[in-house]
Every structure is written in C-alpha cells, then in structure tokens.
C-alpha atoms as a PDB file:
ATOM      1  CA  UNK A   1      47.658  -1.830 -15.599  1.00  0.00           C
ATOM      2  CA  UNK A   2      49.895  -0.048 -13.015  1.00  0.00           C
ATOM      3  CA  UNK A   3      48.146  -1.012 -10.086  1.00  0.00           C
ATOM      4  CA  UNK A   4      49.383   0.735  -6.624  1.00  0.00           C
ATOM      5  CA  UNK A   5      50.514  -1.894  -4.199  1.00  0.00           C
ATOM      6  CA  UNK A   6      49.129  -2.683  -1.075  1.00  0.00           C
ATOM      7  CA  UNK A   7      51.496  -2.425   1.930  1.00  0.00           C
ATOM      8  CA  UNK A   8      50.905  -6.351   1.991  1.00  0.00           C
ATOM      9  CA  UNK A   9      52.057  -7.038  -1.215  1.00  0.00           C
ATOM     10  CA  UNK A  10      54.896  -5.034  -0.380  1.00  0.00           C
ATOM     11  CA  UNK A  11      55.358  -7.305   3.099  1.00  0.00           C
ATOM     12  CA  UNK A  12      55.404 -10.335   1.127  1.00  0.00           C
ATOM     13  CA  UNK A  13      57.889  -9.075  -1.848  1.00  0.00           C
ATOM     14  CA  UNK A  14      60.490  -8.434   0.858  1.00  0.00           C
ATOM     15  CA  UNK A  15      60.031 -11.838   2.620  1.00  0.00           C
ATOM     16  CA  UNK A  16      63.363 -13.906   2.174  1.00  0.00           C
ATOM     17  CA  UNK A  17      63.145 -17.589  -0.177  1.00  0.00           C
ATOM     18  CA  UNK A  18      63.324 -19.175   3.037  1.00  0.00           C
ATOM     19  CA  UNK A  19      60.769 -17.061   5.330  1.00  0.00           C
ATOM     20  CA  UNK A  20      58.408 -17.558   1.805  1.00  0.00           C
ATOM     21  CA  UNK A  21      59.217 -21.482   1.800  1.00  0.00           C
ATOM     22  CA  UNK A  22      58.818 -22.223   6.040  1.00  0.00           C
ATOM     23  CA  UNK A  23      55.357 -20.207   5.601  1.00  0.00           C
ATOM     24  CA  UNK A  24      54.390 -22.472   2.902  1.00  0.00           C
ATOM     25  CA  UNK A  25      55.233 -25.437   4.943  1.00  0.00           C
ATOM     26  CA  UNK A  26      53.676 -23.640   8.153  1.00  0.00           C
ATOM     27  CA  UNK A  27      50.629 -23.445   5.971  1.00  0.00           C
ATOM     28  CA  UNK A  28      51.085 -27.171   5.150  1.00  0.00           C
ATOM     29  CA  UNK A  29      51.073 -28.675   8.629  1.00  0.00           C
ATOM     30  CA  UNK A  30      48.202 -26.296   9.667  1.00  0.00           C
ATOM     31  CA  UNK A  31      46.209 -28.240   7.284  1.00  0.00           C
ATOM     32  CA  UNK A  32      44.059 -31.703   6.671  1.00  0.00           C
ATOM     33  CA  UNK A  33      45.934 -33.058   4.184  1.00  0.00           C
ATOM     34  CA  UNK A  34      48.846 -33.431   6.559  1.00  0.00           C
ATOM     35  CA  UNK A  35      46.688 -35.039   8.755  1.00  0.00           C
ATOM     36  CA  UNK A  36      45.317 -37.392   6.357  1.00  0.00           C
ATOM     37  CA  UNK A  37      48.984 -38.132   5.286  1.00  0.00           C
ATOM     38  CA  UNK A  38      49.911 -38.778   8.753  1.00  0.00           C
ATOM     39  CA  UNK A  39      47.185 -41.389   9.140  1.00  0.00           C
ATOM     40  CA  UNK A  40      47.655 -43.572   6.596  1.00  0.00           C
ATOM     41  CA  UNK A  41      51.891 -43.495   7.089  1.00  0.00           C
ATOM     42  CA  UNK A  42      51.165 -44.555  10.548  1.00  0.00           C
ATOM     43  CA  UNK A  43      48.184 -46.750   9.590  1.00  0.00           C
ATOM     44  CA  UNK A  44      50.893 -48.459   7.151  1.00  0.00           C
ATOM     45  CA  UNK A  45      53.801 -48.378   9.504  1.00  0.00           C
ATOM     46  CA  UNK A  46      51.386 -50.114  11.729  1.00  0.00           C
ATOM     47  CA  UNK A  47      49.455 -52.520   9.468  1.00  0.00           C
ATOM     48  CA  UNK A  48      53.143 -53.350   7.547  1.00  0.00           C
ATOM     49  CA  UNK A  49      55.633 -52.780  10.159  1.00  0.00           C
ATOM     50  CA  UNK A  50      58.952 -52.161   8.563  1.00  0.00           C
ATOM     51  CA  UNK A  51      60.522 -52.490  12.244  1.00  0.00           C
ATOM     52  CA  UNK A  52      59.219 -54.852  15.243  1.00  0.00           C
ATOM     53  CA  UNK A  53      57.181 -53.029  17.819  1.00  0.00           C
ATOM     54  CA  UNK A  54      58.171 -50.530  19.922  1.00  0.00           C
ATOM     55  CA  UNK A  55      58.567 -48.883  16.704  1.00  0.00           C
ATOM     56  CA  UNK A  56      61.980 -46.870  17.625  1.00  0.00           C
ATOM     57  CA  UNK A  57      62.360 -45.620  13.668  1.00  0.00           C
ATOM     58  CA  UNK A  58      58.898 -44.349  13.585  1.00  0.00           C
ATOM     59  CA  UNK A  59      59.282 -42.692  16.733  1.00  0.00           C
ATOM     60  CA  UNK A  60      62.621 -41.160  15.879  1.00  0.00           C
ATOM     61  CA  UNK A  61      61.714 -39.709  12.671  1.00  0.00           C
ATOM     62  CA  UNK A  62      58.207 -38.471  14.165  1.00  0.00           C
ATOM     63  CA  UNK A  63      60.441 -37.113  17.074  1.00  0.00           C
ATOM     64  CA  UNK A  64      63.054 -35.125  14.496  1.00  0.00           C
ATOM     65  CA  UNK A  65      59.841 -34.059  12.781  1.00  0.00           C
ATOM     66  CA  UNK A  66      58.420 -32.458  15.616  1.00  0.00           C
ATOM     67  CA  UNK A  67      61.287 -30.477  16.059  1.00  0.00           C
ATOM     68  CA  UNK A  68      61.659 -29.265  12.714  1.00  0.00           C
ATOM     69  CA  UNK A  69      57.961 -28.455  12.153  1.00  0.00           C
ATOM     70  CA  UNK A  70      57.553 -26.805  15.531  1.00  0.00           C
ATOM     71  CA  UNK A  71      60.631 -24.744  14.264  1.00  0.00           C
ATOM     72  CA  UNK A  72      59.132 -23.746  11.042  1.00  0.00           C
ATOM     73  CA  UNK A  73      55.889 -23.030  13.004  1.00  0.00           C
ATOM     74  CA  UNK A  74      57.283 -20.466  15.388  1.00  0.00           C
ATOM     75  CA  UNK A  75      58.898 -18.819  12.777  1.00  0.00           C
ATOM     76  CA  UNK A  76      56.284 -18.445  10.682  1.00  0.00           C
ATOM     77  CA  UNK A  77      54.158 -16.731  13.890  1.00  0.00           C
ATOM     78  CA  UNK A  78      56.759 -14.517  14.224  1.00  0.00           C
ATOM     79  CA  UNK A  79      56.337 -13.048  10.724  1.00  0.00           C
ATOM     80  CA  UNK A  80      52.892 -13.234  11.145  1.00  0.00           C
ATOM     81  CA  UNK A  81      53.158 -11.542  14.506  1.00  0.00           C
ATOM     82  CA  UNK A  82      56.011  -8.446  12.452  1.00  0.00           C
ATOM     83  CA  UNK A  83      53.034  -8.486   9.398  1.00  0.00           C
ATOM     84  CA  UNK A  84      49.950  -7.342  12.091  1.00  0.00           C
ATOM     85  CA  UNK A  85      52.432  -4.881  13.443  1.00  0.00           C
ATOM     86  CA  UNK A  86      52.927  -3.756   9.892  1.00  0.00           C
ATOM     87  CA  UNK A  87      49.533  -3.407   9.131  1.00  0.00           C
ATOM     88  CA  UNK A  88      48.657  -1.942  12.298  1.00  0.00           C
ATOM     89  CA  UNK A  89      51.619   1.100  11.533  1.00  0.00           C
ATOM     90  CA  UNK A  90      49.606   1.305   7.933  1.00  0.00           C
ATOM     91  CA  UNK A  91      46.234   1.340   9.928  1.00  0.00           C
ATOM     92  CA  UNK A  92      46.938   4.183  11.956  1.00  0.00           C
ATOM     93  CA  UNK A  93      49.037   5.658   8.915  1.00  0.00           C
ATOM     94  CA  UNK A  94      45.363   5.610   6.825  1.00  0.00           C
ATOM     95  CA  UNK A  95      43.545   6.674  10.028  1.00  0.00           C
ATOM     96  CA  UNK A  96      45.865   9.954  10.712  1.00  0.00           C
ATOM     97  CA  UNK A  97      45.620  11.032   7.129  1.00  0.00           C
ATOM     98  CA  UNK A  98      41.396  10.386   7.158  1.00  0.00           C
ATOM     99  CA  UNK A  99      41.582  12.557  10.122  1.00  0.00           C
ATOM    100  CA  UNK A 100      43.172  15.519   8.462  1.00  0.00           C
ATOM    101  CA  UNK A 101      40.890  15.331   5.238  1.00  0.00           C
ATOM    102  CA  UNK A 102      38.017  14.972   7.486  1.00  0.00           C
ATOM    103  CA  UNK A 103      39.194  17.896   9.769  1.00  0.00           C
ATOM    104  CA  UNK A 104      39.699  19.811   6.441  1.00  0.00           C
ATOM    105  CA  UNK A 105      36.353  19.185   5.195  1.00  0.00           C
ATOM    106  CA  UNK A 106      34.643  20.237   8.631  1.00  0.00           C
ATOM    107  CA  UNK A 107      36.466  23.596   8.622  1.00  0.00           C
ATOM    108  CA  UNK A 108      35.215  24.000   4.422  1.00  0.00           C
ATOM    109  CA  UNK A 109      31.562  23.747   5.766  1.00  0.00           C
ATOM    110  CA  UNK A 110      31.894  25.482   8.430  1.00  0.00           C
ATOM    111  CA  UNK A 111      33.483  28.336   6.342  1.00  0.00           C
ATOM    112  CA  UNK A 112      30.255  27.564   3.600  1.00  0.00           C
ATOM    113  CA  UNK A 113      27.959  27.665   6.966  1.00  0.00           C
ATOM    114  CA  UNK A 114      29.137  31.225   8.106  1.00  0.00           C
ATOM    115  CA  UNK A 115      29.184  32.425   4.640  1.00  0.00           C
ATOM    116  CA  UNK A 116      25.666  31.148   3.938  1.00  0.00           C
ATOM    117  CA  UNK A 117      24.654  33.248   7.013  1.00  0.00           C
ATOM    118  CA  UNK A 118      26.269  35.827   6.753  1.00  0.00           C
ATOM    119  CA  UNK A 119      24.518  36.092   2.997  1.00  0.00           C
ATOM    120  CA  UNK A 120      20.569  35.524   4.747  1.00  0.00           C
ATOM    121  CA  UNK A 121      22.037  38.121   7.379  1.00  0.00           C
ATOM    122  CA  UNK A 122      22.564  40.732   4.615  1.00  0.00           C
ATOM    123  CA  UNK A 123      19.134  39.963   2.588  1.00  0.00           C
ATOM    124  CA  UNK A 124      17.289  40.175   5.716  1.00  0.00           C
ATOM    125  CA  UNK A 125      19.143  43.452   6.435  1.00  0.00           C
ATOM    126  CA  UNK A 126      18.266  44.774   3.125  1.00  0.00           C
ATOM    127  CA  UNK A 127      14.581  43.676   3.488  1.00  0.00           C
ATOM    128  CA  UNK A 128      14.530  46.339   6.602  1.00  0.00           C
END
C-alpha cells in the first residue's frame, strides 16, 4: 500500500539518531516510571546507605543527572517547538489551497446561478 506521507512522518524521518534517542529519553523523564524508579533508588540509598549521611555520592550523581536530563529536555522542546512551526507552515499550506478550491467552486455556482436565470429569463420571455 503506497500510502502518502504526512508532513509528520516526514519531520520525524529527517530527525538525526541522536535528536530521535534525547526525545525518547525526554519522553522517559516526563513520565511515572521515572518517578517510581527514582523513589525506590533513593528509598534504597536511604534505607541501605552505601555512603554515611550527608550522602555526597547520591547528591553528585543526582546533581550530574540534573544537568544532563535538563539538557536532553531543552533540546527536545526545541524540536518540539521547530515541529509546531512545521505544522503550522503545512496548516496554512492546506488552508491557502482550501481557499482556492473553495473560491473556485463559488465562482462554478455562481456561473450555474446566472445561467439558471438567464434560462427562466428566456422561458418566461417566450411565455409573453
């Protein structure tokens, strides 16, 4: 089946490994499951400390993941933010060409209108 693609099937083909693989992680963080992973790590760290309290390791590595998540996560916007703007260019590229069919169509029944008038104007002529 030779399906026409959409222009967002087209975005995503074009995305880069690495755009493909931070929006997978983006998608990751955004969810429960990371949430629920992060609760029992630190519930562990916590309930079997592998270091003495402050807990500098755990801090460190949750610091170093901050950055490198937040990272991934503003990247990810910004494709998100260049996708709207690429559906919004295909949006207005749908909405110009509706315009001229619809535009055509008026004109076609306006034609049909005058010529349907023009036709009763005739019979009722002939009737005279």
């Amino acid at each position: 089946m030779n399906e026409k693609k959409t222009w967002h099937d087209r975005y995503e083909e074009a995305r880069s490994t690495g755009a493909a693989v931070s929006d997978r992680i983006a998608s990751f963080v955004g969810s429960w499951m990371f949430v629920y992973l992060h609760i029992v790590w630190f519930g562990f760290w916590v309930l079997f400390p592998m270091e003495p309290f402050p807990f500098l390791l755990l801090t460190m590595i949750v610091s170093l993941e901050a950055i490198v998540l937040s990272t991934l996560i503003i990247m990810a916007q910004n494709r998100h933010a260049d996708r709207d703007r690429h559906q919004a260019d295909e949006d207005l590229r749908t909405d110009i060409e509706a315009k001229k069919e619809i535009d055509e169509i008026q004109q076609r029944l306006a034609r049909i209108e005058i010529e349907k008038l023009d036709r009763i104007l005739t019979i009722l002529d002939q009737k005279k």
